[in-house]
N, C-alpha and C. Protein backbone atom coordinates (compact mmCIF):
# COMPACT_ATOMS: atom_id res chain seq x y z
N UNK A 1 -15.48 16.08 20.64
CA UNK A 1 -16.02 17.40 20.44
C UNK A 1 -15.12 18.23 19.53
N UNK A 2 -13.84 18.16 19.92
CA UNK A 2 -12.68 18.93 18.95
C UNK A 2 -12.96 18.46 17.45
N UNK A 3 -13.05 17.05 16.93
CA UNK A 3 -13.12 16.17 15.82
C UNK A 3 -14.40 17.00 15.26
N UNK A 4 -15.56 17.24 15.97
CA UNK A 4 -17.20 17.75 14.95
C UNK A 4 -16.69 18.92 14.64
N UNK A 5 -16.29 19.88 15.73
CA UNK A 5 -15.63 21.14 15.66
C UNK A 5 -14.68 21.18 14.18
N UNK A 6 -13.94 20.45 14.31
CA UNK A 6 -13.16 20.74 13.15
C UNK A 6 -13.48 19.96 12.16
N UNK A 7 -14.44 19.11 11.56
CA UNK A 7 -15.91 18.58 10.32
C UNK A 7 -16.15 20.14 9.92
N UNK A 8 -17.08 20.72 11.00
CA UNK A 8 -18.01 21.39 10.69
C UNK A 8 -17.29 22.29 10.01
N UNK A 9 -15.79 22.76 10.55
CA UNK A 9 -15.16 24.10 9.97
C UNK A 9 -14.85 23.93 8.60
N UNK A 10 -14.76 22.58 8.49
CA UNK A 10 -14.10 21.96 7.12
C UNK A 10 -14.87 22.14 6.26
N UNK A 11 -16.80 22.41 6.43
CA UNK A 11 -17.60 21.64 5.41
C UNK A 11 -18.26 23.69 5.49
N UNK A 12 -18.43 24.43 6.52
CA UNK A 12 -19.02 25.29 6.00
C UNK A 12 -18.31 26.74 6.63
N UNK A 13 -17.00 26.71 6.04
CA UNK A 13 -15.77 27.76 5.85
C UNK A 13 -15.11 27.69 4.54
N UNK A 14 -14.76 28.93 3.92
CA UNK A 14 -14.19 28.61 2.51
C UNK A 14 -12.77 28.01 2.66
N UNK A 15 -12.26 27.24 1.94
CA UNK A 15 -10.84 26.48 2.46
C UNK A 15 -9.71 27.59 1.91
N UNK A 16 -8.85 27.90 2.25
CA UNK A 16 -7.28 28.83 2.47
C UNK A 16 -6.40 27.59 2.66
N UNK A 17 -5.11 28.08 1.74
CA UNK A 17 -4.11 27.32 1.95
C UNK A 17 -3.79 26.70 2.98
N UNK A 18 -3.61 27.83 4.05
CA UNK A 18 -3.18 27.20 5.40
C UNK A 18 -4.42 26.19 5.78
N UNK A 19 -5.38 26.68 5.79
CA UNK A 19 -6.29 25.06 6.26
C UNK A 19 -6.28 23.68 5.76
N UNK A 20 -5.71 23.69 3.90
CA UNK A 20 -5.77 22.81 3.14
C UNK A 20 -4.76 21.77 3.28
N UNK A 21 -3.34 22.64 4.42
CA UNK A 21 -1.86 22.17 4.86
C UNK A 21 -2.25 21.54 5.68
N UNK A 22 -3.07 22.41 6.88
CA UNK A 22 -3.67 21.89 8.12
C UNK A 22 -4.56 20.24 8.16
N UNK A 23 -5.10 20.36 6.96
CA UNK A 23 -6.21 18.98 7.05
C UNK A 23 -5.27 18.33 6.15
N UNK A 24 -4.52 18.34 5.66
CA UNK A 24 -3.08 16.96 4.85
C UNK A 24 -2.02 16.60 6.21
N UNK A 25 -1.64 17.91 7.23
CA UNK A 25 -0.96 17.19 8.25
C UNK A 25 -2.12 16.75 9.26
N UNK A 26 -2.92 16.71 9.35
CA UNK A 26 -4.16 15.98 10.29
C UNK A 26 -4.29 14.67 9.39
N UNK A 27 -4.50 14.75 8.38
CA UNK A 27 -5.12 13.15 7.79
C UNK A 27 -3.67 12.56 7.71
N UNK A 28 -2.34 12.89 7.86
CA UNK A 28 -1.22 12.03 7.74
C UNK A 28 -0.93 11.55 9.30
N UNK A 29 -1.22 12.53 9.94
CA UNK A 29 -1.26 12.11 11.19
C UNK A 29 -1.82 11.02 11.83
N UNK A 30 -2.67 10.75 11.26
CA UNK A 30 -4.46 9.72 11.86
C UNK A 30 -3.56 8.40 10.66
N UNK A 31 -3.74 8.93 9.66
CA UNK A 31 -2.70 7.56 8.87
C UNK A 31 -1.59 6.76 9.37
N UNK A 32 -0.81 7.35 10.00
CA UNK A 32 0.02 7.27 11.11
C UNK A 32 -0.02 6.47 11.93
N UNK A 33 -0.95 7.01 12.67
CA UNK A 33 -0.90 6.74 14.28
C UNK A 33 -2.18 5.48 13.35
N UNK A 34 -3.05 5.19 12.39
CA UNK A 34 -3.55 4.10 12.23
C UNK A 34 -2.85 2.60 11.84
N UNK A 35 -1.61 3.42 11.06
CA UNK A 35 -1.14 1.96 10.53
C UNK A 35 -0.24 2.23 11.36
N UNK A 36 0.63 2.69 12.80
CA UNK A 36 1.18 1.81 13.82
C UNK A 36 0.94 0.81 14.40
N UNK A 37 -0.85 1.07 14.67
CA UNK A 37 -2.09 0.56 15.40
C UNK A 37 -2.03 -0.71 15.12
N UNK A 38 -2.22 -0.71 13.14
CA UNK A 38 -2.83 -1.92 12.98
C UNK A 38 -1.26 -2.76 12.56
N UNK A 39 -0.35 -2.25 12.60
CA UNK A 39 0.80 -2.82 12.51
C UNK A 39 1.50 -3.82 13.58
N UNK A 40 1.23 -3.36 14.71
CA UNK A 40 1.43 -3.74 16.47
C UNK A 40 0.26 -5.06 16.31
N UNK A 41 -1.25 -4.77 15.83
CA UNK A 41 -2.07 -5.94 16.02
C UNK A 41 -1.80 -6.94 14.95
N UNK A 42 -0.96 -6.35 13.71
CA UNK A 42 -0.80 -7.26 13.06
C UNK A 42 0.75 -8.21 13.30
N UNK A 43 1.89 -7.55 14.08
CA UNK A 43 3.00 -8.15 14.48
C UNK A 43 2.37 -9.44 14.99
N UNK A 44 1.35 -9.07 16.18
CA UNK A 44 1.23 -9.81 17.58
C UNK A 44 0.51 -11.59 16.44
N UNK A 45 -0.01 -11.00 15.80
CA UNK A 45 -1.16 -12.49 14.90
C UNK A 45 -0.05 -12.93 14.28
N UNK A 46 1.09 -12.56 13.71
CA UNK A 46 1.79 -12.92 12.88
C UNK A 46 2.66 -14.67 13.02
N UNK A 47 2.85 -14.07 14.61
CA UNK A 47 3.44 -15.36 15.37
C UNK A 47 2.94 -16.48 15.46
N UNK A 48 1.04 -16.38 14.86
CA UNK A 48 0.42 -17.50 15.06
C UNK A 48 -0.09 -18.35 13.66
N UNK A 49 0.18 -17.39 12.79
CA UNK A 49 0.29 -17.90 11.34
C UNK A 49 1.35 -19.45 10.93
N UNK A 50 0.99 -20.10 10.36
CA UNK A 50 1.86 -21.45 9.60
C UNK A 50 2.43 -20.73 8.55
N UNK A 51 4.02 -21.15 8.61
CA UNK A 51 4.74 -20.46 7.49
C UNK A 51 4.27 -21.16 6.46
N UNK A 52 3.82 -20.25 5.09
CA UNK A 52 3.64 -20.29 4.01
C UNK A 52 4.78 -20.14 2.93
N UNK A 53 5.65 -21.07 2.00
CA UNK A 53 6.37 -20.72 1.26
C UNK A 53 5.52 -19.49 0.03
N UNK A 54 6.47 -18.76 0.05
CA UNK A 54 5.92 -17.53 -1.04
C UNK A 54 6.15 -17.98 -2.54
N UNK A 55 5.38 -17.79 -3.59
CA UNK A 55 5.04 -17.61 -4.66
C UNK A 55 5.84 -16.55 -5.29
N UNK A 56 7.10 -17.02 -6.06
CA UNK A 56 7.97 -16.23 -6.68
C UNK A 56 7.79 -15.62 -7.91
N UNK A 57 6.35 -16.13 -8.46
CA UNK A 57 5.95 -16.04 -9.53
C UNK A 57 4.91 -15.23 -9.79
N UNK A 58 4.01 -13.79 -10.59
CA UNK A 58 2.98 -13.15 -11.05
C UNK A 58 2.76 -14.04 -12.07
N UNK A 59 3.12 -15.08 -12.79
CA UNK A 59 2.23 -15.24 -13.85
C UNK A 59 1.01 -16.27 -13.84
N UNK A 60 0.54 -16.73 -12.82
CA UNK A 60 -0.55 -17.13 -13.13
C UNK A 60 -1.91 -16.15 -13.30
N UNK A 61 -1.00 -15.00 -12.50
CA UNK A 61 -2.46 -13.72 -12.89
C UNK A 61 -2.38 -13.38 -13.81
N UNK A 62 -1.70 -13.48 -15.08
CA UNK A 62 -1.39 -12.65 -15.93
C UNK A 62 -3.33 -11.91 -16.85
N UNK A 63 -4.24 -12.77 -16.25
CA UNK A 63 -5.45 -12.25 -16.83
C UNK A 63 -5.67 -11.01 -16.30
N UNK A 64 -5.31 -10.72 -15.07
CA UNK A 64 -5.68 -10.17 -14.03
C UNK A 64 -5.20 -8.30 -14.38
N UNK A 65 -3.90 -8.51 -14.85
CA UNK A 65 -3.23 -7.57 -15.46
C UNK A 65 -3.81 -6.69 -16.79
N UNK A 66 -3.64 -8.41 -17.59
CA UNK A 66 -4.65 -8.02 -18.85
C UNK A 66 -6.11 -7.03 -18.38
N UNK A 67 -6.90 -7.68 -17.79
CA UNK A 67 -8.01 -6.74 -17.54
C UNK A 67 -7.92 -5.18 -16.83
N UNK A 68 -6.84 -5.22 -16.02
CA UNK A 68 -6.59 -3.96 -15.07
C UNK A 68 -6.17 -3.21 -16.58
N UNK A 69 -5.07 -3.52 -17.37
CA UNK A 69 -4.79 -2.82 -18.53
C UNK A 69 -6.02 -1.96 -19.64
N UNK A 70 -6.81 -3.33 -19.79
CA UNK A 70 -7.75 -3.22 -20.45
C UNK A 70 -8.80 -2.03 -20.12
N UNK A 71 -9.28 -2.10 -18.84
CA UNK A 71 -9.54 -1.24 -18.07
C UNK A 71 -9.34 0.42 -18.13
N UNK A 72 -7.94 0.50 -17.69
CA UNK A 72 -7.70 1.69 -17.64
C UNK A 72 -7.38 2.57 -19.16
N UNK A 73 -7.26 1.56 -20.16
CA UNK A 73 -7.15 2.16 -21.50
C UNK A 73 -8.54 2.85 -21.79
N UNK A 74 -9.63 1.97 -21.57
CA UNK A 74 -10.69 2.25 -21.84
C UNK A 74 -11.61 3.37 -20.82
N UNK A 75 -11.29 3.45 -19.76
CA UNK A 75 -11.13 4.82 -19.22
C UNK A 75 -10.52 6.12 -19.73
N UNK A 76 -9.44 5.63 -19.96
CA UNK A 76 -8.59 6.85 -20.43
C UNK A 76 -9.10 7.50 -21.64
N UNK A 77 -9.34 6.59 -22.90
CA UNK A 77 -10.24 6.94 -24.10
C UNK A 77 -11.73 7.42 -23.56
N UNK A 78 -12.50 6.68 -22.98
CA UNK A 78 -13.79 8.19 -22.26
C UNK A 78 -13.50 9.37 -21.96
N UNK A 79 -12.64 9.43 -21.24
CA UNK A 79 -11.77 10.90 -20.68
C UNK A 79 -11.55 11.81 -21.64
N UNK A 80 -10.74 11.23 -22.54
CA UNK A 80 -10.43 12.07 -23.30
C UNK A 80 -11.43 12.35 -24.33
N UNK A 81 -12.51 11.34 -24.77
CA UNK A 81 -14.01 11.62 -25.75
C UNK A 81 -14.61 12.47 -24.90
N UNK A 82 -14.73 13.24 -23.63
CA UNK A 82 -15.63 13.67 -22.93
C UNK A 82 -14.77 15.44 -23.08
N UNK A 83 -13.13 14.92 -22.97
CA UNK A 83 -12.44 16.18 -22.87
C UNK A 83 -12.77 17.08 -24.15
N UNK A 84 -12.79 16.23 -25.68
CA UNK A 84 -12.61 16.55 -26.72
C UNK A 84 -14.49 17.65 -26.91
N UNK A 85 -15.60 16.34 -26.42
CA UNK A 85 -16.48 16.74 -27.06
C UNK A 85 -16.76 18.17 -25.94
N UNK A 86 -16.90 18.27 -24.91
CA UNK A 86 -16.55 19.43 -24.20
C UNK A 86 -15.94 20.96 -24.70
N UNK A 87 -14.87 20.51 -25.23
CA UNK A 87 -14.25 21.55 -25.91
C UNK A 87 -14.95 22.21 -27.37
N UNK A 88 -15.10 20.92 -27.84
CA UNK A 88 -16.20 21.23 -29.18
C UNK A 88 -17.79 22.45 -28.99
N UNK A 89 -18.20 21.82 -27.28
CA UNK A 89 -19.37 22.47 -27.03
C UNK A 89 -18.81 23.65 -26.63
N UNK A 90 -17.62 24.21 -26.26
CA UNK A 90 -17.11 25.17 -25.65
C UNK A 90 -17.03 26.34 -26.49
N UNK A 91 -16.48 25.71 -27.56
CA UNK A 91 -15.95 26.56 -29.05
C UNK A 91 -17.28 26.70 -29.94
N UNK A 92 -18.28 26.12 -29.71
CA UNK A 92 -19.28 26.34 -30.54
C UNK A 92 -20.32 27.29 -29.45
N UNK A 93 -19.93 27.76 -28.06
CA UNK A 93 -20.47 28.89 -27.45
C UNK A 93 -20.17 29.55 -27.53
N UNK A 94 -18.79 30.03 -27.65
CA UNK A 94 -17.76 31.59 -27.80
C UNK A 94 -18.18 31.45 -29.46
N UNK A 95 -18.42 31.14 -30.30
CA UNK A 95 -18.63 31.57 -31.38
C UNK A 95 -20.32 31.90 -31.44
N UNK A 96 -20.82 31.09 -30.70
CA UNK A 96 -22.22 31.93 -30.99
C UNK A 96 -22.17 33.25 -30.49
N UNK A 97 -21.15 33.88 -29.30
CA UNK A 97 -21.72 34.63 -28.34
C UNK A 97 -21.13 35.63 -28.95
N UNK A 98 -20.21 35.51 -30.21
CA UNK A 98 -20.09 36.78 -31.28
C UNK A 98 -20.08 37.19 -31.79
């Protein structure tokens, strides 16, 4: 009941600093107390795992990288074609409007 209670305040109250502090130490809290949770269930499985020698090596992904790279370049260039043409439409309103 406390949890809807404090949804509802979240979704139709205007947000103030202090609430914005309030719901970052609530969601670190729940983060928290989640990955203790799943930390304790993950100790307990751990014991039943076959040791696996570890893989000292990233380069067989190296595609993997390539694409994440690839990726985010090509994001970044939309961003900024969207920032640019934006501004263009921006500057061509303040000049009509005088």
């Amino acid at each position: 009941m406390v949890f809807l209670h404090f949804v509802r305040s979240l979704l139709f109250r205007p947000l103030t600093p202090l609430r914005i502090v309030g719901c970052g130490v609530a969601l670190s809290a729940l983060f928290v107390c989640a990955s203790a949770a799943l930390a304790g269930a993950g100790a307990q499985e751990m014991g039943n795992l076959p040791q696996v020698p570890a893989t000292p090596s990233l380069r067989p992904y190296w595609h993997v990288f390539a694409a994440y790279a690839i990726a985010i370049a090509l994001i970044g260039g939309w961003a900024f074609s969207i920032a640019r043409r934006l501004r263009d439409v921006e500057d061509r309103l303040t000049q009509q409007g005088e």
